[in-house]
N, C-alpha and C. Protein backbone atom coordinates (compact mmCIF):
# COMPACT_ATOMS: atom_id res chain seq x y z
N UNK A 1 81.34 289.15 88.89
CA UNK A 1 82.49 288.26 88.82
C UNK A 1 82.66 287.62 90.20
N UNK A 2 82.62 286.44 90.26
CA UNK A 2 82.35 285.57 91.82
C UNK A 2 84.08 286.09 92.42
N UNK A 3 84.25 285.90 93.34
CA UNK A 3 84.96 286.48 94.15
C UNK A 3 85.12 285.52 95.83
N UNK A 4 86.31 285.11 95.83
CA UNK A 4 86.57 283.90 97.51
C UNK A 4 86.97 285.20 97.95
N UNK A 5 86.82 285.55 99.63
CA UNK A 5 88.02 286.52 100.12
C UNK A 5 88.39 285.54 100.85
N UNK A 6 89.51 285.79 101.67
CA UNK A 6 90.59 285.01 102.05
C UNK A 6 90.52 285.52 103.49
N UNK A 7 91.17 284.65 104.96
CA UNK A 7 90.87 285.28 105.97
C UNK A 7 91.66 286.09 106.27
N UNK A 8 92.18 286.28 105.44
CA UNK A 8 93.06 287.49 105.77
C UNK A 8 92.67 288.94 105.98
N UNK A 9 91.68 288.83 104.93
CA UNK A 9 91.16 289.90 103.86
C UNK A 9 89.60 290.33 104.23
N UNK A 10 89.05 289.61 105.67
CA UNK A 10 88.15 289.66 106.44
C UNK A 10 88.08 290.94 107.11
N UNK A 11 86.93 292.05 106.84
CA UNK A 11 86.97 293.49 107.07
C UNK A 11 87.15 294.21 106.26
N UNK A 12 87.83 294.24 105.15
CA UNK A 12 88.00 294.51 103.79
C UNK A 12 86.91 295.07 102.98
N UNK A 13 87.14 296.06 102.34
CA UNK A 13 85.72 296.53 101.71
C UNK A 13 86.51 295.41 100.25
N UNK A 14 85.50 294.55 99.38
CA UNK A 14 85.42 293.88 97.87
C UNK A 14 86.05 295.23 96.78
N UNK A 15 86.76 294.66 96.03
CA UNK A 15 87.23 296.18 95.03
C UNK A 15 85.53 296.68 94.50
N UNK A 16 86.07 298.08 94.64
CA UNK A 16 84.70 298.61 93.55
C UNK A 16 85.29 299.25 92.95
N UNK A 17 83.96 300.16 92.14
CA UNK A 17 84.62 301.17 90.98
C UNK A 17 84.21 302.70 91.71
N UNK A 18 85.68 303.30 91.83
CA UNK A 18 85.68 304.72 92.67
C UNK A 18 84.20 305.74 92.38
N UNK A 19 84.24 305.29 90.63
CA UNK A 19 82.98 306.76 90.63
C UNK A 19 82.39 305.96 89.24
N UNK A 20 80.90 306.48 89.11
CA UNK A 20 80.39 305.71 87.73
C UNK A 20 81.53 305.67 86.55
N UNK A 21 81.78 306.65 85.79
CA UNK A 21 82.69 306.23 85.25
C UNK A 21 84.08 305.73 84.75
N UNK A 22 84.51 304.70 86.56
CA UNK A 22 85.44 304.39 86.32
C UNK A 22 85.79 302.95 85.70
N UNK A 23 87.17 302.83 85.31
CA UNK A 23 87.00 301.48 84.39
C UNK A 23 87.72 300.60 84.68
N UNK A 24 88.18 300.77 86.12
CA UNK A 24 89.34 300.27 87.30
C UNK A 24 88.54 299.78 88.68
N UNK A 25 88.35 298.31 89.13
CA UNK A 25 88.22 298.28 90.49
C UNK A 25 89.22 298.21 91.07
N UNK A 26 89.05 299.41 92.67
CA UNK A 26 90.52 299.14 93.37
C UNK A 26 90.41 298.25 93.85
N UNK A 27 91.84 298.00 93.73
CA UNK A 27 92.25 296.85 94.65
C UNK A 27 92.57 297.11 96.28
N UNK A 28 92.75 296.24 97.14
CA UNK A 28 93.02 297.08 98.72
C UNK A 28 94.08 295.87 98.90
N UNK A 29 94.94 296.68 99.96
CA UNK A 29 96.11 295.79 100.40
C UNK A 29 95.66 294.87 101.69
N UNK A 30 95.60 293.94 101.89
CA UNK A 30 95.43 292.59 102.42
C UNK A 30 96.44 292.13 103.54
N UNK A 31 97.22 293.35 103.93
CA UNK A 31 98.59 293.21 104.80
C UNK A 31 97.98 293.38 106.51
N UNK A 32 98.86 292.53 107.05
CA UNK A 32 98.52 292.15 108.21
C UNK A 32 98.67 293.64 109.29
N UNK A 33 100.16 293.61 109.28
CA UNK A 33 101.29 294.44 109.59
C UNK A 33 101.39 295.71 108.49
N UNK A 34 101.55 297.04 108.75
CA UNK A 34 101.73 298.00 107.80
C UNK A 34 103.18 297.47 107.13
N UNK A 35 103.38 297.83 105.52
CA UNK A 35 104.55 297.37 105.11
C UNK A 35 105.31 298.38 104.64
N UNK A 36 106.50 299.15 104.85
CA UNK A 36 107.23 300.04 104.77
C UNK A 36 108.13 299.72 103.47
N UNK A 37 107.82 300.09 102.17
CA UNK A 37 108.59 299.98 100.92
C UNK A 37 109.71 301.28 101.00
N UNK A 38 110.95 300.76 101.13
CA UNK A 38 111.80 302.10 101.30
C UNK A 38 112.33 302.63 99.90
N UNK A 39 113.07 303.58 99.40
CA UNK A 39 112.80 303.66 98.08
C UNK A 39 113.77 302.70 97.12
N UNK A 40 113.33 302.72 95.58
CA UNK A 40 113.98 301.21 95.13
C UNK A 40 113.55 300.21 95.39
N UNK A 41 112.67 300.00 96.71
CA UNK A 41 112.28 298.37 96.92
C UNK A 41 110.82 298.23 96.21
N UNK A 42 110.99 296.14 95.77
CA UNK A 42 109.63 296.22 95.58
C UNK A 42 108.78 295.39 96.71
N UNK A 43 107.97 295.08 96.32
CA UNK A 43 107.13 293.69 97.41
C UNK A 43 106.03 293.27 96.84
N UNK A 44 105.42 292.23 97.05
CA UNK A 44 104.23 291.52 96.87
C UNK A 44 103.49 292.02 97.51
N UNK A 45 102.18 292.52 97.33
CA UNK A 45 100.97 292.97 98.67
C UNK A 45 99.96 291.99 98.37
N UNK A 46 99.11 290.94 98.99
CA UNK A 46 98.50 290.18 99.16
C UNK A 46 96.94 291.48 99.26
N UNK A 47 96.20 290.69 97.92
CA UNK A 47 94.89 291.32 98.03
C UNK A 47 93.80 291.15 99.14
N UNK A 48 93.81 289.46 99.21
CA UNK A 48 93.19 288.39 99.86
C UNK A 48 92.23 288.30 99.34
N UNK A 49 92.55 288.43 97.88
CA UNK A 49 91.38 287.87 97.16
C UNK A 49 91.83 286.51 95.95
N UNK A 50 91.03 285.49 95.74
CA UNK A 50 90.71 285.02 94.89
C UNK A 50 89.85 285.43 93.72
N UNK A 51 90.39 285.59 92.34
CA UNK A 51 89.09 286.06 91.76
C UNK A 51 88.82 285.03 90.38
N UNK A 52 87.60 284.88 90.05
CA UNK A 52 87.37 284.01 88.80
C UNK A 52 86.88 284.40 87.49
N UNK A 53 87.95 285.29 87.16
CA UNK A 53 87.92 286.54 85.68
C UNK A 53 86.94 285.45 84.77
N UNK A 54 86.00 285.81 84.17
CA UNK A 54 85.51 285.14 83.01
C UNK A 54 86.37 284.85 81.87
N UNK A 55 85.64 283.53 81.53
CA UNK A 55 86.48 283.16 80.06
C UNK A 55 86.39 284.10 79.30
N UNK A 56 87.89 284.27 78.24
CA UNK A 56 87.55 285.55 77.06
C UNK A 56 87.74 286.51 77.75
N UNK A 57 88.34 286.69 78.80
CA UNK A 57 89.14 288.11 79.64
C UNK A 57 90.36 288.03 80.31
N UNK A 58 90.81 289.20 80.16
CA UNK A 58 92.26 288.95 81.65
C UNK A 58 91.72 289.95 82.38
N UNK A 59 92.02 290.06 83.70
CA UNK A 59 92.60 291.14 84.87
C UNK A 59 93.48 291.72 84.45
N UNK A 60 93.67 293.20 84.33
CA UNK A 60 94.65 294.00 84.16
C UNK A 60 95.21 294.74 85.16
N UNK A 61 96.00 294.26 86.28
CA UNK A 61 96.27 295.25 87.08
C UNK A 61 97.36 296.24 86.91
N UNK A 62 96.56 297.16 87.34
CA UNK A 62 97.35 298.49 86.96
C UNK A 62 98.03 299.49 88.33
N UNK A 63 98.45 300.61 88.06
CA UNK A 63 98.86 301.34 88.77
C UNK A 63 97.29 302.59 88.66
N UNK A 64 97.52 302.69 90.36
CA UNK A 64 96.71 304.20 90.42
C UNK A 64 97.66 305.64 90.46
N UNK A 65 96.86 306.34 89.71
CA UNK A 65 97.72 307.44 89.23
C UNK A 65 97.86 308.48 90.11
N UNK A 66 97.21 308.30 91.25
CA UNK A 66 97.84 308.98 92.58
C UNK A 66 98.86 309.10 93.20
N UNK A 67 98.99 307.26 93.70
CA UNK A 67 99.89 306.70 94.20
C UNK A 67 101.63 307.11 93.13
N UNK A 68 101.15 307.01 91.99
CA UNK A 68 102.55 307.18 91.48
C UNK A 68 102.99 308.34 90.83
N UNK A 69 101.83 309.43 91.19
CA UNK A 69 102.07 310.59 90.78
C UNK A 69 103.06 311.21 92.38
N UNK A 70 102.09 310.89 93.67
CA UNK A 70 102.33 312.10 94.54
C UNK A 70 103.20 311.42 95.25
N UNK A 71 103.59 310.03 95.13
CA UNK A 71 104.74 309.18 96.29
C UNK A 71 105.94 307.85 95.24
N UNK A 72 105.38 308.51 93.76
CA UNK A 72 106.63 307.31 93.08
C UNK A 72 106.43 306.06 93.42
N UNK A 73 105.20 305.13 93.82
CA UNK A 73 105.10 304.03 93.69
C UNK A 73 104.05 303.17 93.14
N UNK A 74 104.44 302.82 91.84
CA UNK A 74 103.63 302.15 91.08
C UNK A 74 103.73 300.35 90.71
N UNK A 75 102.93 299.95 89.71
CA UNK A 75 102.95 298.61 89.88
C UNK A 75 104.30 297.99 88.60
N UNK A 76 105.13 297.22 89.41
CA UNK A 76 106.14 297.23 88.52
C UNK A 76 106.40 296.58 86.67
N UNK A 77 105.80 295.40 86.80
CA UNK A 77 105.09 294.83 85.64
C UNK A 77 103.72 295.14 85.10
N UNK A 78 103.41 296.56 85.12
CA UNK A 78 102.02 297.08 84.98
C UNK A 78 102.34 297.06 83.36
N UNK A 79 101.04 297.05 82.80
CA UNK A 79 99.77 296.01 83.19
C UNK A 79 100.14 294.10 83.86
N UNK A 80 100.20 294.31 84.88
CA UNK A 80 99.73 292.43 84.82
C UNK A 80 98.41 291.90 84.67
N UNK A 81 98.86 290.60 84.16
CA UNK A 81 97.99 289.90 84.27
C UNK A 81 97.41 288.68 84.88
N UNK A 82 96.43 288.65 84.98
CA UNK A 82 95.16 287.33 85.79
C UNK A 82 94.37 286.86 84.89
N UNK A 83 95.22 285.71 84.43
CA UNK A 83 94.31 284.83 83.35
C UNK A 83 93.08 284.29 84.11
N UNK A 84 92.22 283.66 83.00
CA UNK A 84 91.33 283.37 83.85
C UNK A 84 91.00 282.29 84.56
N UNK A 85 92.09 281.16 84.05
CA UNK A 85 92.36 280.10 84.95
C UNK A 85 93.22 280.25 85.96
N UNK A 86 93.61 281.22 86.37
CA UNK A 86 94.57 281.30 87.62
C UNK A 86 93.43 281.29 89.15
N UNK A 87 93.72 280.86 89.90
CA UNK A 87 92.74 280.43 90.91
C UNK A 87 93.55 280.80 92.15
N UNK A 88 94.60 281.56 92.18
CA UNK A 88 95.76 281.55 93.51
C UNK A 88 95.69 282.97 93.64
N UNK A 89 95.66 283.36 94.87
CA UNK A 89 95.57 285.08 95.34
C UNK A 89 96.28 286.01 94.49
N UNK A 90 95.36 287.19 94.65
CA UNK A 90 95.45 287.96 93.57
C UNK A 90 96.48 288.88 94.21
N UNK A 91 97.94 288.92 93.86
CA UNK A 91 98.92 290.07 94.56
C UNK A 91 99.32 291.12 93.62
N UNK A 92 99.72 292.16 94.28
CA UNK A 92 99.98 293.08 93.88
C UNK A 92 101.63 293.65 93.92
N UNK A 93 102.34 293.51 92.62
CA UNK A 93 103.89 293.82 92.63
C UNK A 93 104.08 295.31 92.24
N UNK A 94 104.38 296.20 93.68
CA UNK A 94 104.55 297.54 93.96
C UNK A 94 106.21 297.80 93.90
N UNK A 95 106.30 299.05 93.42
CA UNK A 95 107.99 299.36 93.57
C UNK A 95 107.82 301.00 93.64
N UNK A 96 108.62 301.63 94.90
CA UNK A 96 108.52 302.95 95.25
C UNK A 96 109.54 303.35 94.03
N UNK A 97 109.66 304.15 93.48
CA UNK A 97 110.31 304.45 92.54
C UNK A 97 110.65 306.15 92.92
N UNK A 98 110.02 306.61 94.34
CA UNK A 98 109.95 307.42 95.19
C UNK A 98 111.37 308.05 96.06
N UNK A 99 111.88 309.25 96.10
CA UNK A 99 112.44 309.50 97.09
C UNK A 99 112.60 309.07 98.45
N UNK A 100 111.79 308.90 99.37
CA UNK A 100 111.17 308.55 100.61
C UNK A 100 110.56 307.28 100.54
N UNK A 101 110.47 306.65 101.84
CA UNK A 101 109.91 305.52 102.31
C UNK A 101 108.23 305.75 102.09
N UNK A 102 107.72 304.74 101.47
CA UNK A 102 105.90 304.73 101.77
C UNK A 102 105.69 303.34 102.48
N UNK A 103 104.67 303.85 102.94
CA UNK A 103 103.95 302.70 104.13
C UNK A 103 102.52 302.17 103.66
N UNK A 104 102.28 300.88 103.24
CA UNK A 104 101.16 300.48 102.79
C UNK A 104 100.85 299.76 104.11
N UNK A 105 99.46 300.31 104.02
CA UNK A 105 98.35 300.05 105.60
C UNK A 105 97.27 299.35 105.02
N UNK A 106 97.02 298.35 105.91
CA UNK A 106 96.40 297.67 105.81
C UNK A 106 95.05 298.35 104.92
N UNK A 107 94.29 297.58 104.14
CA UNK A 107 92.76 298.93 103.37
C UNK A 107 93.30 299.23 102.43
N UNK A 108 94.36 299.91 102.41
CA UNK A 108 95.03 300.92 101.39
C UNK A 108 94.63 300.67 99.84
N UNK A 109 94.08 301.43 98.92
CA UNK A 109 93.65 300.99 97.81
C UNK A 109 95.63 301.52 96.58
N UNK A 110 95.67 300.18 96.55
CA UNK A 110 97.44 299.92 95.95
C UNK A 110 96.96 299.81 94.21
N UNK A 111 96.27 299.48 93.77
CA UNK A 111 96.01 298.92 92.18
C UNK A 111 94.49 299.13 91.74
N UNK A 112 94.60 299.12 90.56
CA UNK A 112 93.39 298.65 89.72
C UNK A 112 93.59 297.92 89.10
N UNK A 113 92.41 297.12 89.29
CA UNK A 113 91.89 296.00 88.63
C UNK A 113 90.88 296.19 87.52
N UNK A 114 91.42 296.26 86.02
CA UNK A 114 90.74 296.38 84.91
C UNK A 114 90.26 294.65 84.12
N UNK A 115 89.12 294.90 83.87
CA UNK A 115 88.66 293.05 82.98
C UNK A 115 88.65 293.46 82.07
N UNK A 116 89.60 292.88 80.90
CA UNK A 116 89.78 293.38 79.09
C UNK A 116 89.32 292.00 78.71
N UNK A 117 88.94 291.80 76.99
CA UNK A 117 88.52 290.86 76.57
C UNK A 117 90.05 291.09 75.75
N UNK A 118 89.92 289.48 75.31
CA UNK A 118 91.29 289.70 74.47
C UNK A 118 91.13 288.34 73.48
N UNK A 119 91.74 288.37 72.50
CA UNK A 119 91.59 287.81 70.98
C UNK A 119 93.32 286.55 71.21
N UNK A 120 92.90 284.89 70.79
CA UNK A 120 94.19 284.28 71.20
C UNK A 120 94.44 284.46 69.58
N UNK A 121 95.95 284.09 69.47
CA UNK A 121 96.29 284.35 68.23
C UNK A 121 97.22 282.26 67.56
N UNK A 122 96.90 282.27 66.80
CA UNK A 122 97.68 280.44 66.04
C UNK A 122 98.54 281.33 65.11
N UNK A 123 99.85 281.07 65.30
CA UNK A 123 100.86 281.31 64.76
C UNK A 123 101.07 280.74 63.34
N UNK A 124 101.48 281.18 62.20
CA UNK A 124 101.59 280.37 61.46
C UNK A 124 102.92 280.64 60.84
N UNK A 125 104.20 279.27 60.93
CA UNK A 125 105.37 280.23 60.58
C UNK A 125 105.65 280.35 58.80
N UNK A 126 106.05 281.13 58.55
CA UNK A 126 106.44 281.74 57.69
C UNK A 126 107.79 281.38 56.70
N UNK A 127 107.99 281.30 55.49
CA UNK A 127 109.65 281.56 55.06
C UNK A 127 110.04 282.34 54.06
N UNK A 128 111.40 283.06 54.03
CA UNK A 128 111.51 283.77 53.98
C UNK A 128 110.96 284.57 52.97
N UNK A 129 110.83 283.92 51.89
CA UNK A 129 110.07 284.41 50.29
C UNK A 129 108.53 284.94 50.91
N UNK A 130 108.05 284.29 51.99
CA UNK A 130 106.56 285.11 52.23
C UNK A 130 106.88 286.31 53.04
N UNK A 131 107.83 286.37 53.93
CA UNK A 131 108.38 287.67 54.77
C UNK A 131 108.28 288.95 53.62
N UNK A 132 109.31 288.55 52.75
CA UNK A 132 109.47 289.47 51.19
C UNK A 132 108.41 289.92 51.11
N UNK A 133 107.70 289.17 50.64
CA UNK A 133 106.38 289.33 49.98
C UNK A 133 105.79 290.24 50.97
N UNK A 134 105.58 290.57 51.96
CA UNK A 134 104.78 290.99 53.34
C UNK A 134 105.57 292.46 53.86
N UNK A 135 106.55 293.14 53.31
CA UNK A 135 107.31 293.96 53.69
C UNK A 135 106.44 294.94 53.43
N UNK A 136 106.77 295.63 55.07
CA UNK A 136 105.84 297.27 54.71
C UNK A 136 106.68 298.45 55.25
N UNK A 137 106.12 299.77 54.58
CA UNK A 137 106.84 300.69 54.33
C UNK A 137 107.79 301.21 55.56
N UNK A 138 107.22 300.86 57.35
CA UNK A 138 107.74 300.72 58.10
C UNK A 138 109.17 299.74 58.64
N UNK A 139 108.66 298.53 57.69
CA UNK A 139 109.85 297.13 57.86
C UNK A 139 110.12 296.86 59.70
N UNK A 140 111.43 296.84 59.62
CA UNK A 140 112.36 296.56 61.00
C UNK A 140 112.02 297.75 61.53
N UNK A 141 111.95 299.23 61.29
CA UNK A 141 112.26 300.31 62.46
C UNK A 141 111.29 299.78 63.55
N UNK A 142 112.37 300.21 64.68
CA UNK A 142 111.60 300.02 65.96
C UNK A 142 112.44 301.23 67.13
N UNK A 143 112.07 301.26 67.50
CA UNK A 143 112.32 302.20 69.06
C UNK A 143 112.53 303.57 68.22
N UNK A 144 111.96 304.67 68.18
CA UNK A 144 112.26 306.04 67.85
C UNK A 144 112.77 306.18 66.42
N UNK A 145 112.14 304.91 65.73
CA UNK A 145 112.31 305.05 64.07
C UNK A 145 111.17 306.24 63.42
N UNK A 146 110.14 306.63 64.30
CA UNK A 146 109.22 307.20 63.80
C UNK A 146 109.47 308.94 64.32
N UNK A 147 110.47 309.20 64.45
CA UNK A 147 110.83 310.22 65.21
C UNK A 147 110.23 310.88 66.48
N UNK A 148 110.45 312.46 66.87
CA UNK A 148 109.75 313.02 67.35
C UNK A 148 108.29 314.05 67.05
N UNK A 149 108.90 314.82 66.02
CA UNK A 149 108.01 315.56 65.30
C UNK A 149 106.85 314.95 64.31
C-alpha cells in the first residue's frame, strides 16, 4: 500500500505488523513534543503519514489492547475510518479514559491500522405494506431485547 511520510514523521519506523500473525499495522505517534493526555482528555496524534488504502477497502483504526488495558487510553471513535479517497494525514483520536496522566512520545505505537474490504449498499425505500410484509420474529427489539442468558 504506497505510503507519503510527512516531515514530520522523518525517523519513524513505516507501520508494520508486530508478529506474523497479526492483522493490525501499528501506527506510531508523529508528535514533535511529548503530549501529556491528562485523564478525560482527548487529542489528535498526527501519524505523519499519508496513506492510499486501495479501492474496495477502508483503514480501520483501532485501539491497541495494551494501551487500554494497562493505562485507560484508547481510540475514541474506534473503529475509524480512512476511506480510500481521503489523501490528508492519517491522525489518531486518543482519549485516556485512565486514572492518571499518559504521555505519548514521540515513536510511540498509539493504534492499529486494519485494511477491511467492504460491500456499498443502494438503498431502496420502502412503504409501509412492504415493511409488513418483511417483519421478523425479532421486529423493533433493540438494546438488551435479546436478554442475558
Amino acid at each position: 500500500m504506497p505510503a507519503l511520510r510527512l516531515p514530520h514523521a522523518e525517523g519513524l519506523d513505516l507501520p508494520a505488523y508486530a508478529t506474523v500473525g497479526a492483522a493490525g499495522l501499528d501506527l506510531r505517534a508523529a508528535v514533535v513534543e511529548p503530549v501529556v493526555l491528562a485523564p478525560g482528555a482527548r487529542t489528535l496524534v498526527p501519524t505523519g503519514l499519508i496513506l492510499h488504502i486501495p479501492e474496495g477497502h477502508e483503514g480501520q483504526i483501532r485501539a491497541r489492547s495494551g494501551l487500554a488495558y494497562k493505562h485507560g487510553v484508547t481510540v475514541l471513535n474506534g473503529p475509524g475510518t480512512i476511506d480510500a479517497d481521503y489523501r490528508g494525514e492519517v491522525k489518531v483520536l486518543l482519549v485516556n479514559l485512565g486514572a492518571e496522566p499518559f504521555t505519548v512520545a514521540r515513536g510511540d505505537r498509539i493504534a492499529q491500522l486494519v485494511l477491511a474490504r467492504f460491500a456499498r449498499a443502494a438503498l431502496v425505500e420502502l412503504d409501509l405494506a412492504e415493511t409488513e410484509a418483511q417483519k421478523t420474529a425479532r421486529g423493533a427489539g433493540g438494546f438488551g431485547s435479546t436478554g442475558l442468558g
